[in-house]
PDB file of N, CA and C in Angstrom:
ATOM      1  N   UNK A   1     106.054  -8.401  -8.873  1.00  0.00           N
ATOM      2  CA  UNK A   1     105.297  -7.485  -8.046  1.00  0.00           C
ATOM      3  C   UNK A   1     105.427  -7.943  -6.594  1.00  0.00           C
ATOM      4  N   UNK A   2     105.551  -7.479  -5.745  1.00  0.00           N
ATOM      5  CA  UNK A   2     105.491  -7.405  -4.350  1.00  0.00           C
ATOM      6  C   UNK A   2     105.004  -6.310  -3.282  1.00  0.00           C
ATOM      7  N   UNK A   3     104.505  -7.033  -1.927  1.00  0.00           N
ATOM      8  CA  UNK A   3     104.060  -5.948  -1.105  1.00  0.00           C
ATOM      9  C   UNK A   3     104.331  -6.136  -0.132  1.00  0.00           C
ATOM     10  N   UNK A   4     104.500  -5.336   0.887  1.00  0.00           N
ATOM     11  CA  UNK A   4     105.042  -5.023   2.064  1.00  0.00           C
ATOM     12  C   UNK A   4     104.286  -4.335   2.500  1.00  0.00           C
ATOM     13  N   UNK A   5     103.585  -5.005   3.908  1.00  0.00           N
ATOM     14  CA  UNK A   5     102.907  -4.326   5.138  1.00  0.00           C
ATOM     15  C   UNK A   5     103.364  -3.907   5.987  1.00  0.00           C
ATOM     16  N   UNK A   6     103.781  -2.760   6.884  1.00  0.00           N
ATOM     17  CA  UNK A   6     104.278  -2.691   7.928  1.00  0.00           C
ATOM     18  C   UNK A   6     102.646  -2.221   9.024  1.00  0.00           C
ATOM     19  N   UNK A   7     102.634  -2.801   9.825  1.00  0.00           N
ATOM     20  CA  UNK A   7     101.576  -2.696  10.652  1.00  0.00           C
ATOM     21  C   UNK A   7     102.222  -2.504  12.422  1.00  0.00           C
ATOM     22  N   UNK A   8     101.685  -1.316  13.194  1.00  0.00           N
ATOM     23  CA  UNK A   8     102.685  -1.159  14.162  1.00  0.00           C
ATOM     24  C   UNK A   8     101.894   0.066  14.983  1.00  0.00           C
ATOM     25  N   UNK A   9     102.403  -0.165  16.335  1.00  0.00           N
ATOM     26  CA  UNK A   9     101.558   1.427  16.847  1.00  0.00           C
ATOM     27  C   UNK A   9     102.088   3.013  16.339  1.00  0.00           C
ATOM     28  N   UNK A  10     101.843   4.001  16.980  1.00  0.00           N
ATOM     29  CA  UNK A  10     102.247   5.029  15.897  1.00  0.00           C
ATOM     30  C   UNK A  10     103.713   5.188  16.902  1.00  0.00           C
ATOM     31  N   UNK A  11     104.113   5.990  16.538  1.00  0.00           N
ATOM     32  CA  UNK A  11     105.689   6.179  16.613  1.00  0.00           C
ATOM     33  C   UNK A  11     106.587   5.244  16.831  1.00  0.00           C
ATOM     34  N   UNK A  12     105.780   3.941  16.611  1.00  0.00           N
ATOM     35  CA  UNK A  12     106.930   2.294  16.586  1.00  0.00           C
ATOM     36  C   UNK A  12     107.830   2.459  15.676  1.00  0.00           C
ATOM     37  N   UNK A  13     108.229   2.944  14.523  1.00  0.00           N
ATOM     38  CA  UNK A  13     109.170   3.119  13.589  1.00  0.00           C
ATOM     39  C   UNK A  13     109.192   2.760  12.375  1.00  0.00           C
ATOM     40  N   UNK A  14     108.123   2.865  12.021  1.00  0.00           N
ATOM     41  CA  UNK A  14     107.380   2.047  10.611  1.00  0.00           C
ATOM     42  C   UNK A  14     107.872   2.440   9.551  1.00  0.00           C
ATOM     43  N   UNK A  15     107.787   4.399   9.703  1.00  0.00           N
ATOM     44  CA  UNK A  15     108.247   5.080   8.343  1.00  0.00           C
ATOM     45  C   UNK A  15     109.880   4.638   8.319  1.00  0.00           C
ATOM     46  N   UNK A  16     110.461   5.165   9.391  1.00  0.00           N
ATOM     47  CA  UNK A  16     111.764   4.701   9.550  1.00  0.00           C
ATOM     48  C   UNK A  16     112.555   3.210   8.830  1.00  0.00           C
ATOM     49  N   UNK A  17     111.654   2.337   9.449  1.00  0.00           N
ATOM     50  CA  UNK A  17     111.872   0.831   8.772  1.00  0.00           C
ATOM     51  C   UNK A  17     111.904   0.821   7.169  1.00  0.00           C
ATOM     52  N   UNK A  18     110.570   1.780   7.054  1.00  0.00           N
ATOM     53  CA  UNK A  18     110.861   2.012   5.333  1.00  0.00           C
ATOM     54  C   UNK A  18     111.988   2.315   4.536  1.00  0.00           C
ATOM     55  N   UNK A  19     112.159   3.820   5.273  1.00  0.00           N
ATOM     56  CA  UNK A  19     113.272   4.775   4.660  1.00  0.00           C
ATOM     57  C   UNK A  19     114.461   3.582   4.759  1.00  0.00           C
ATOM     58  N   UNK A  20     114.709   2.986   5.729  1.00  0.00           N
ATOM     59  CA  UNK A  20     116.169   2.174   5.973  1.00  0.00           C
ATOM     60  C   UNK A  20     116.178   0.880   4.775  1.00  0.00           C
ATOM     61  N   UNK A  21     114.679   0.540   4.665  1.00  0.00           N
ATOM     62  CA  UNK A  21     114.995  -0.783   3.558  1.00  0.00           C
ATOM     63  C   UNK A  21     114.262  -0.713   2.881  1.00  0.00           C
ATOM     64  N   UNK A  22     113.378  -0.103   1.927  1.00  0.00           N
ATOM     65  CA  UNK A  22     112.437   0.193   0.890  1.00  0.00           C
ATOM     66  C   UNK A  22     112.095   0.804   0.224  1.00  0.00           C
ATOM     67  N   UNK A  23     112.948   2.181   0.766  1.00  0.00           N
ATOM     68  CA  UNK A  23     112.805   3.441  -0.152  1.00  0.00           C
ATOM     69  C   UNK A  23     113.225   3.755  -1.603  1.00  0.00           C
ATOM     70  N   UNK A  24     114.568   2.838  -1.941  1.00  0.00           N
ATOM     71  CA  UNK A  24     114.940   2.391  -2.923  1.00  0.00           C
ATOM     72  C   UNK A  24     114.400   1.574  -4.092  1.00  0.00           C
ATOM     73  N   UNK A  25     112.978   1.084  -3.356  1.00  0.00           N
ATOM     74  CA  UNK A  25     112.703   0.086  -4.205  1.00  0.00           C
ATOM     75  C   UNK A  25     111.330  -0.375  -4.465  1.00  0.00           C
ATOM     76  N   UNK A  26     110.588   0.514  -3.285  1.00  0.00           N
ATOM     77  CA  UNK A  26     108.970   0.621  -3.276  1.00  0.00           C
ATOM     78  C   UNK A  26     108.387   1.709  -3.332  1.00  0.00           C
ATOM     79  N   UNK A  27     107.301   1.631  -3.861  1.00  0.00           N
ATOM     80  CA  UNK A  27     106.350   3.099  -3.133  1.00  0.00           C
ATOM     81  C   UNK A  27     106.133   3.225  -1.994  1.00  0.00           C
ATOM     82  N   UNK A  28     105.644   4.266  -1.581  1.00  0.00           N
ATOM     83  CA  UNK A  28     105.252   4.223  -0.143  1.00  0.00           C
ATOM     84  C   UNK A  28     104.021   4.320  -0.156  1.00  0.00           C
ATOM     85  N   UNK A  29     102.647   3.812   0.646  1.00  0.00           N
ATOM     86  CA  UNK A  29     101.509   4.181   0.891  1.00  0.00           C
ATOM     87  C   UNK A  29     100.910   4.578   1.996  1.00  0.00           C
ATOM     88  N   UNK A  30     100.796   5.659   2.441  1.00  0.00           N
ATOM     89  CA  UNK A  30     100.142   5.600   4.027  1.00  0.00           C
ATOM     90  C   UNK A  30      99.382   6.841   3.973  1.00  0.00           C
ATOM     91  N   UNK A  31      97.964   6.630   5.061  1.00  0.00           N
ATOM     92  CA  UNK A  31      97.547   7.533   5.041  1.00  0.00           C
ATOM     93  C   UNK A  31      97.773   8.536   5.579  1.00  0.00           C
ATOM     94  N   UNK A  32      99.297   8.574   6.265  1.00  0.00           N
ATOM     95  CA  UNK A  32      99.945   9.788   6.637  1.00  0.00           C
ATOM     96  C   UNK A  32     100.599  10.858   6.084  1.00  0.00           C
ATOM     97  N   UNK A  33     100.318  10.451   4.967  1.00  0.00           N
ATOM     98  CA  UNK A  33     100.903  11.206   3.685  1.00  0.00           C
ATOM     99  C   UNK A  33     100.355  12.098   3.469  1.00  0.00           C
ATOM    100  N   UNK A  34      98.480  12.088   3.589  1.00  0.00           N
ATOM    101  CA  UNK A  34      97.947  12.955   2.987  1.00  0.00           C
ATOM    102  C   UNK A  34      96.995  12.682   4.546  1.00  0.00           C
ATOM    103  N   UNK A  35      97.185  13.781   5.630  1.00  0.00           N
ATOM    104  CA  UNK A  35      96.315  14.037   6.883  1.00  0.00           C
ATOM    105  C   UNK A  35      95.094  14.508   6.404  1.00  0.00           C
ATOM    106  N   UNK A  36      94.272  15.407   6.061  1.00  0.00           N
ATOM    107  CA  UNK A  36      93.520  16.332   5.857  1.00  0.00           C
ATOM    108  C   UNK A  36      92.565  15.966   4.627  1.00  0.00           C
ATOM    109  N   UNK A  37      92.842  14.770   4.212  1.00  0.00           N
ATOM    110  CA  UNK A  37      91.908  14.398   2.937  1.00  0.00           C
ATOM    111  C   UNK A  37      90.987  13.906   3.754  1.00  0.00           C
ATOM    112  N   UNK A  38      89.468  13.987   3.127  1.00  0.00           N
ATOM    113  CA  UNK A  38      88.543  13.713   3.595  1.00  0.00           C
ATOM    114  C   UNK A  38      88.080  12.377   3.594  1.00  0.00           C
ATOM    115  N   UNK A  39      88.327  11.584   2.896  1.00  0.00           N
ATOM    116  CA  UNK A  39      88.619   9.948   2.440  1.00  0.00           C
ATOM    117  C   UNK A  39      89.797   9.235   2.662  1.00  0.00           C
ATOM    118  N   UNK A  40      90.574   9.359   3.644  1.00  0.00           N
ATOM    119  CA  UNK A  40      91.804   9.172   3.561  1.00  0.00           C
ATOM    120  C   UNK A  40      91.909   7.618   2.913  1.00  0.00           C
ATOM    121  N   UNK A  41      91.445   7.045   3.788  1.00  0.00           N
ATOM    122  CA  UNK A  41      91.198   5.329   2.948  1.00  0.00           C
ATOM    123  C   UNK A  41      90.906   4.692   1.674  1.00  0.00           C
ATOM    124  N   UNK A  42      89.960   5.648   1.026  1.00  0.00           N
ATOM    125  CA  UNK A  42      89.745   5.703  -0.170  1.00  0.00           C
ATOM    126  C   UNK A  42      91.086   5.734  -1.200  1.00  0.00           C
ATOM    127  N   UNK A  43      91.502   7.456  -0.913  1.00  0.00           N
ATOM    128  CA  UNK A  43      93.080   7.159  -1.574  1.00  0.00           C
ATOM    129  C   UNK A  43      93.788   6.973  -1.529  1.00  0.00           C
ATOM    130  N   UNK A  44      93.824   5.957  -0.677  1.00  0.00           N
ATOM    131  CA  UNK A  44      94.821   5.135   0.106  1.00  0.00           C
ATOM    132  C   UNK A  44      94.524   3.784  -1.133  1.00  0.00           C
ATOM    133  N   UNK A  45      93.630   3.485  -1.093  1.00  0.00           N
ATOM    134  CA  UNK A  45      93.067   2.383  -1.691  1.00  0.00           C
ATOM    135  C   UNK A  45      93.485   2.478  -3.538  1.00  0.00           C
ATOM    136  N   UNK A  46      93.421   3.768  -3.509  1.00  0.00           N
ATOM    137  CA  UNK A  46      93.637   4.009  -4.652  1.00  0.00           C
ATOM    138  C   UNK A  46      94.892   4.032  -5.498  1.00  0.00           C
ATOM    139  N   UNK A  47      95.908   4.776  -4.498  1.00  0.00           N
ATOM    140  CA  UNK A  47      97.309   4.437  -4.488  1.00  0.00           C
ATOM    141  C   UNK A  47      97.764   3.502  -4.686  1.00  0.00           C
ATOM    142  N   UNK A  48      96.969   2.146  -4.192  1.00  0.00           N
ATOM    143  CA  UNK A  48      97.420   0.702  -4.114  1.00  0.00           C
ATOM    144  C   UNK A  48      97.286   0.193  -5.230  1.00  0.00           C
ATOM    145  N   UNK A  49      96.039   0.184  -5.897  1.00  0.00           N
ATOM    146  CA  UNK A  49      95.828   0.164  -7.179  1.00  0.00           C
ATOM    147  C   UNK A  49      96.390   0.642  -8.070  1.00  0.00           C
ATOM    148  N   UNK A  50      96.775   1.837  -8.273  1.00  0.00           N
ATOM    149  CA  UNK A  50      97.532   2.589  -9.595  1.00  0.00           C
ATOM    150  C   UNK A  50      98.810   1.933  -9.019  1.00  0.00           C
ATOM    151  N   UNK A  51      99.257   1.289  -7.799  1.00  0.00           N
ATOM    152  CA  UNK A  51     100.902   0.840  -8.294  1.00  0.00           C
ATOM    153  C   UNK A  51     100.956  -0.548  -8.322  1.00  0.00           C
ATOM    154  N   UNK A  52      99.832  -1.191  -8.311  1.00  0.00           N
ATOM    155  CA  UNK A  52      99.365  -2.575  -8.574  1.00  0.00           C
ATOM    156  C   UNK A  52      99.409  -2.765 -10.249  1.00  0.00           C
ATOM    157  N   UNK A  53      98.718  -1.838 -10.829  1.00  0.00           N
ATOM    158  CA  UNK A  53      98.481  -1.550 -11.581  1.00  0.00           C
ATOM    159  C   UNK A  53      99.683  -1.699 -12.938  1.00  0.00           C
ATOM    160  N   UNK A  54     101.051  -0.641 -12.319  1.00  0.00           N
ATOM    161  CA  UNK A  54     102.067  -0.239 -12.642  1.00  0.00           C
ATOM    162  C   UNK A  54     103.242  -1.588 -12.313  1.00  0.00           C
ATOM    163  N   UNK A  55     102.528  -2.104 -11.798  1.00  0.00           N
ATOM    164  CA  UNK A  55     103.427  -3.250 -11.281  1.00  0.00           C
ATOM    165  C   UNK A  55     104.432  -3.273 -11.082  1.00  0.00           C
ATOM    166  N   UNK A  56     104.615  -1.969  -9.800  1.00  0.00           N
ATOM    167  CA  UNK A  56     105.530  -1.518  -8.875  1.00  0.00           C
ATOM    168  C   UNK A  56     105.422  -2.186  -7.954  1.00  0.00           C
ATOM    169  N   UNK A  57     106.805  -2.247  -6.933  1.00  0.00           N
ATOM    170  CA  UNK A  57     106.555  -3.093  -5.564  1.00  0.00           C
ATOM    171  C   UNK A  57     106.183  -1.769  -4.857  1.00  0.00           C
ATOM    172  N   UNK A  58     105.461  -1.621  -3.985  1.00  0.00           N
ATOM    173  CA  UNK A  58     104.514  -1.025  -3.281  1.00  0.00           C
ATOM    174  C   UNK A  58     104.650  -1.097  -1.404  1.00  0.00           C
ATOM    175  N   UNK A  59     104.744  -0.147  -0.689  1.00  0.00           N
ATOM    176  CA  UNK A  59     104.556  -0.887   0.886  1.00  0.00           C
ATOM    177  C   UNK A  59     103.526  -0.068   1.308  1.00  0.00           C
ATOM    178  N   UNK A  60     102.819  -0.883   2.052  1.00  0.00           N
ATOM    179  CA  UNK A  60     101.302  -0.402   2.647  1.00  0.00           C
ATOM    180  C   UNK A  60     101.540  -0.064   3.973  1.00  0.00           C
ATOM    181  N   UNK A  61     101.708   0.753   4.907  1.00  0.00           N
ATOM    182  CA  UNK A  61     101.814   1.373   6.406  1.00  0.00           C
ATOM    183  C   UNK A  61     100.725   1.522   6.579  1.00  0.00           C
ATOM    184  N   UNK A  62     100.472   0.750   8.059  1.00  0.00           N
ATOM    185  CA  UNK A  62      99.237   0.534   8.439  1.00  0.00           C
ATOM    186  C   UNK A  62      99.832   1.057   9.741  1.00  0.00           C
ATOM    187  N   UNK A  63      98.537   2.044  10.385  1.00  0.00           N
ATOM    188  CA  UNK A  63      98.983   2.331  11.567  1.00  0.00           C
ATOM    189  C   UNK A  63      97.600   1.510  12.616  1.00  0.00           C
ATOM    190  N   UNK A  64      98.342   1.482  13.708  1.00  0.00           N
ATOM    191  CA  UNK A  64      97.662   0.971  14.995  1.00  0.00           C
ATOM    192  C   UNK A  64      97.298   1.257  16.069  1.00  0.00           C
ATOM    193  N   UNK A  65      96.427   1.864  16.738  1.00  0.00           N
ATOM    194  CA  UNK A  65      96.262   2.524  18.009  1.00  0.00           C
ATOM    195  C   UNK A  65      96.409   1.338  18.979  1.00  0.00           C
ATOM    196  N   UNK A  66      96.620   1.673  20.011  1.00  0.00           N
ATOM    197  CA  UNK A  66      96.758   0.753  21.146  1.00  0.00           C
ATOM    198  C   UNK A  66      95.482   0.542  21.308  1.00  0.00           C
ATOM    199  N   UNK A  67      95.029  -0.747  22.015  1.00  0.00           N
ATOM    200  CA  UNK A  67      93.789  -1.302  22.856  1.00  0.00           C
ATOM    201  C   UNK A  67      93.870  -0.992  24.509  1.00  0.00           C
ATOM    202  N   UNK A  68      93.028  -0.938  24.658  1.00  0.00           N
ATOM    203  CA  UNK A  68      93.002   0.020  26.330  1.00  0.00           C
ATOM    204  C   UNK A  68      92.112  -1.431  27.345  1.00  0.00           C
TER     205      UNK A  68
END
């Protein structure tokens, strides 16, 4: 089992980094996947679990706003 964080501001290239080396071989998790859910974190959280679970390798995209 393995996981992969990518943590980064938004349009730094995170999904990109994925698609180029992980897509083959992880899930993807982000809460950009699903905009409009009302919990986004929640099934975010949840995602992580069912492929924890499955004992899939998994990557978690974490996004970052800048500090001002």
């Amino acid at each position: 089992m393995e996981l992969a964080i990518l943590i980064g501001l938004q349009a730094s290239g995170k999904s990109t980094f994925y698609r180029e080396r992980f897509a083959s071989t992880h899930v993807h998790v982000s809460k950009d996947l699903f905009p409009n859910a009302r919990k986004p974190q929640q099934r975010q959280g949840k995602m992580i679990a069912e492929a924890l679970a499955a004992g899939l390798h998994h990557l978690h995209h974490v996004r970052r706003h800048p500090v001002a």
